[in-house]
Protein backbone atom coordinates (compact mmCIF):
# COMPACT_ATOMS: atom_id res chain seq x y z
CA UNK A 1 -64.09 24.27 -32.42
CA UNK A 2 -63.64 23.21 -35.61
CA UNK A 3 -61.22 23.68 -38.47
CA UNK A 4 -62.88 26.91 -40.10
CA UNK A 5 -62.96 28.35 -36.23
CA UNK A 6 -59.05 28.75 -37.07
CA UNK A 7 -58.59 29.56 -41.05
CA UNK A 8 -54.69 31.19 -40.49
CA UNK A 9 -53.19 28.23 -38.47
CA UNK A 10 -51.08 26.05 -40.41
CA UNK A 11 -51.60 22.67 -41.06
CA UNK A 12 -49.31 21.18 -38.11
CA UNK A 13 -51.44 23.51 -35.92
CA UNK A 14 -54.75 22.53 -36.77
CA UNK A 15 -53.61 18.96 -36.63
CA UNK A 16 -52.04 19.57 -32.48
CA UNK A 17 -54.64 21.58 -31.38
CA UNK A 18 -57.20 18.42 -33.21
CA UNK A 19 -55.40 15.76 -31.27
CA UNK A 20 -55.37 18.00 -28.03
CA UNK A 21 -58.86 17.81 -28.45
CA UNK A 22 -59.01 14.23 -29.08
CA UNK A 23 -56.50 13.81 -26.53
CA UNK A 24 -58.70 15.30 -24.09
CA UNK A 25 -61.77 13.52 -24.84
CA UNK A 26 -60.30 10.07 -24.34
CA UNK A 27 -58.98 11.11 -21.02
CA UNK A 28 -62.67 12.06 -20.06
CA UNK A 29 -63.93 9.28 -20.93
CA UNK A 30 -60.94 6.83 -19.13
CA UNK A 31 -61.24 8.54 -16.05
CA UNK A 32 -65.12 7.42 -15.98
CA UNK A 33 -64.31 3.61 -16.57
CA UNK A 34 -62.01 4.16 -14.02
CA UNK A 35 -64.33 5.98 -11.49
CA UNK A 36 -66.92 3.42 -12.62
CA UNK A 37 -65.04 0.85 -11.46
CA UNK A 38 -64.20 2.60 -7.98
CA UNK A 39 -67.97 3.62 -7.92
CA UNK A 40 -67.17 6.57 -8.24
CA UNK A 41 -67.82 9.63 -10.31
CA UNK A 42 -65.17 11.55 -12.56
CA UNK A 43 -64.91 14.62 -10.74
CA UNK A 44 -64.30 12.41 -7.25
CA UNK A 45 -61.95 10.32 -8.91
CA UNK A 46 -59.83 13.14 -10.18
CA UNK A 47 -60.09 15.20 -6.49
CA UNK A 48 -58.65 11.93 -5.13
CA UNK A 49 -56.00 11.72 -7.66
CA UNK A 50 -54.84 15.61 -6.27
CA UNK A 51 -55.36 14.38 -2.75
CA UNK A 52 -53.21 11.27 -3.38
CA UNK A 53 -50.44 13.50 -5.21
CA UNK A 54 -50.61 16.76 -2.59
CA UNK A 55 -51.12 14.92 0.28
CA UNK A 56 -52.97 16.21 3.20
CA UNK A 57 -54.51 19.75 2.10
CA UNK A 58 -57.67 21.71 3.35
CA UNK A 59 -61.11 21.98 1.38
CA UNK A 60 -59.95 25.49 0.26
CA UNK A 61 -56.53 24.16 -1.04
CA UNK A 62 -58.53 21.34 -2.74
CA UNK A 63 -60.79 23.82 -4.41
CA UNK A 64 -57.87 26.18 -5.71
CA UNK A 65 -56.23 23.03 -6.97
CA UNK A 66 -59.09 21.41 -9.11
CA UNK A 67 -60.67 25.22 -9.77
CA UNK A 68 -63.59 23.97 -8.16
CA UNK A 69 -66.09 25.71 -5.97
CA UNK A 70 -65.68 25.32 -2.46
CA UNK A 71 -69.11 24.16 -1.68
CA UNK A 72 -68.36 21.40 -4.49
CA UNK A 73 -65.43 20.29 -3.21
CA UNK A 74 -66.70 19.68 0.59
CA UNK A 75 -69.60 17.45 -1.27
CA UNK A 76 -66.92 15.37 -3.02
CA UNK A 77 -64.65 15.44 0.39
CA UNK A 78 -68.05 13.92 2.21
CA UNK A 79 -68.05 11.31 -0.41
CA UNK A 80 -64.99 9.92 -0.61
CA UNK A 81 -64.65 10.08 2.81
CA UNK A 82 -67.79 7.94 2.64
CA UNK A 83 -66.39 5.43 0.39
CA UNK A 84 -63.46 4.92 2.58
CA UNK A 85 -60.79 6.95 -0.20
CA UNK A 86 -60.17 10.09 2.45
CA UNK A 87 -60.23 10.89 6.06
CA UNK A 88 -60.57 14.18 7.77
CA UNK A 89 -57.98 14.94 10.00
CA UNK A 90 -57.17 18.06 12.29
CA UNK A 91 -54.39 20.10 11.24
CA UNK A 92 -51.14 19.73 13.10
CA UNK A 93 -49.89 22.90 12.30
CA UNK A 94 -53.45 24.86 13.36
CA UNK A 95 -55.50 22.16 15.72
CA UNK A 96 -58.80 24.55 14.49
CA UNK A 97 -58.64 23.63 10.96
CA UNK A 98 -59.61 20.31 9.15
CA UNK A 99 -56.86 18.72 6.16
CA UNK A 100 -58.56 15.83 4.32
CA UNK A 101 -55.95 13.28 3.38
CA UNK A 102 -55.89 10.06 1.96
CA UNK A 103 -57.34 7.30 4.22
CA UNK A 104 -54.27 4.39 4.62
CA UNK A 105 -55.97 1.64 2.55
CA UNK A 106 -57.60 4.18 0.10
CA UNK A 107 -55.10 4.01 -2.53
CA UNK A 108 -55.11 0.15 -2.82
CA UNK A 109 -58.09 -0.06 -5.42
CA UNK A 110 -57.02 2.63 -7.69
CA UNK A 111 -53.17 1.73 -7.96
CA UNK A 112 -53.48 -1.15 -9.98
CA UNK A 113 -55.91 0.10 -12.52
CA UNK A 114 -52.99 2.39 -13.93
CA UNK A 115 -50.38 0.19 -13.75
CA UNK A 116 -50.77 -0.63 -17.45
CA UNK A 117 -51.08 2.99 -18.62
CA UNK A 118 -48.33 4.00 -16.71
CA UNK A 119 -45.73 1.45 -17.81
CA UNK A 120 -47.34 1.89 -21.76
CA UNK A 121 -46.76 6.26 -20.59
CA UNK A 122 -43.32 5.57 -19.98
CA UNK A 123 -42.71 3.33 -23.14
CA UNK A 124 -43.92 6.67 -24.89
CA UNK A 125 -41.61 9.42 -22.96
CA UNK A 126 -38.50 7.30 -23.72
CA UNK A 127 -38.77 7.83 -27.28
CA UNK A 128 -38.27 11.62 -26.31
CA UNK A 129 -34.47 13.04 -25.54
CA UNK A 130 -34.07 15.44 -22.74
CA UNK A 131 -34.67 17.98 -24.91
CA UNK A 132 -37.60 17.25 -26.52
CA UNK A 133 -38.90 15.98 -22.90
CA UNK A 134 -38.26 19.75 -21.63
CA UNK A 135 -40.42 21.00 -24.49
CA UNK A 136 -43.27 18.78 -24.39
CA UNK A 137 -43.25 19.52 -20.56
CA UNK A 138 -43.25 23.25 -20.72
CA UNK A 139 -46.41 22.94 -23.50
CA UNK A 140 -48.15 20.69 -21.19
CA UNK A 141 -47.52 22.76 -18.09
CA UNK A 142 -48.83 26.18 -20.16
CA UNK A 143 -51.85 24.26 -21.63
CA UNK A 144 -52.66 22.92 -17.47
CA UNK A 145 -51.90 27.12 -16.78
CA UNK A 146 -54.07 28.20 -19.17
CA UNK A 147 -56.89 25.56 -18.31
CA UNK A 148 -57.28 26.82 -14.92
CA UNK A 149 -57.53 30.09 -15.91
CA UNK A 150 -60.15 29.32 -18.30
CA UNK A 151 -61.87 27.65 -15.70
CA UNK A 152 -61.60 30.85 -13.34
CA UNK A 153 -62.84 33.40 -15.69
CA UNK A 154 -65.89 30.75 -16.29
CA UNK A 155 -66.39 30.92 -12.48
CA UNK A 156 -66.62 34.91 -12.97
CA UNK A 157 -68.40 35.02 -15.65
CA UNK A 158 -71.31 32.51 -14.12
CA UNK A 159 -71.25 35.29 -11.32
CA UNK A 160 -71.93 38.13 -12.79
């Protein structure tokens, strides 16, 4: 997208939704040094990143939470389970279905490659009053909304 995609927004607009963009980008491309230095890929990475903040959850939970295909999530599953990041466990609650969680020891590589980005994160967010906090929180939590949904109608789209 680019600024004559959106002639009538005003100039504060074009300049959020530009750093949004930006904003996005430079995640992307993080999350690979970071998976690159797990030996991992991006999409793994992130699936153990939901795992490590959901905790134990099924492949079909795991799918609805990245918006990924089932079938792509039990190939990511097999190889972080493989790289020692997850283990598959029986359900305690229904002994016939399988919860993935994250293995014990899993966590201990990735922690400390975020402990700078956290601590400069917070830095940022104190800046912000309780207010402003609430705002910024309800625009991020509609942009995450409205990213998944994107992502769904892409899934129907590819199906039909």
């Amino acid at each position: 997208m680019s600024s004559s995609d959106t002639p009538n927004l005003s100039t504060i607009h074009k300049a959020l939704l530009d750093e949004l963009r930006q904003n996005s980008a430079r995640a992307v491309m993080f999350h690979q040094l970071i998976s690159e230095r797990l030996g991992l890929n991006a999409t793994d990475h992130k699936c153990l990143d939901f795992l490590n903040r959901t905790g134990p959850v099924t492949a079909g939970q795991l799918a609805q939470l990245t918006g990924l295909t089932t079938g792509a999530v039990t190939n990511i599953i097999d190889r972080l389970e493989q790289g020692g990041y997850v283990v598959r466990d029986r359900d305690p609650e229904d002994r016939r279905r399988v919860v993935v969680k994250p293995a014990p020891n899993g966590s201990a590589h990735v922690s400390p490659l975020f402990q700078s980005i956290t601590q400069s994160t917070l830095a940022i967010l104190s800046q912000y009053s309780e207010q402003e906090a609430q705002l910024i929180l309800g625009f991020i939590r509609q942009c995450n909304a409205m990213t998944l949904a994107e992502m769904e109608k892409m899934k129907l789209s590819a199906d039909s």
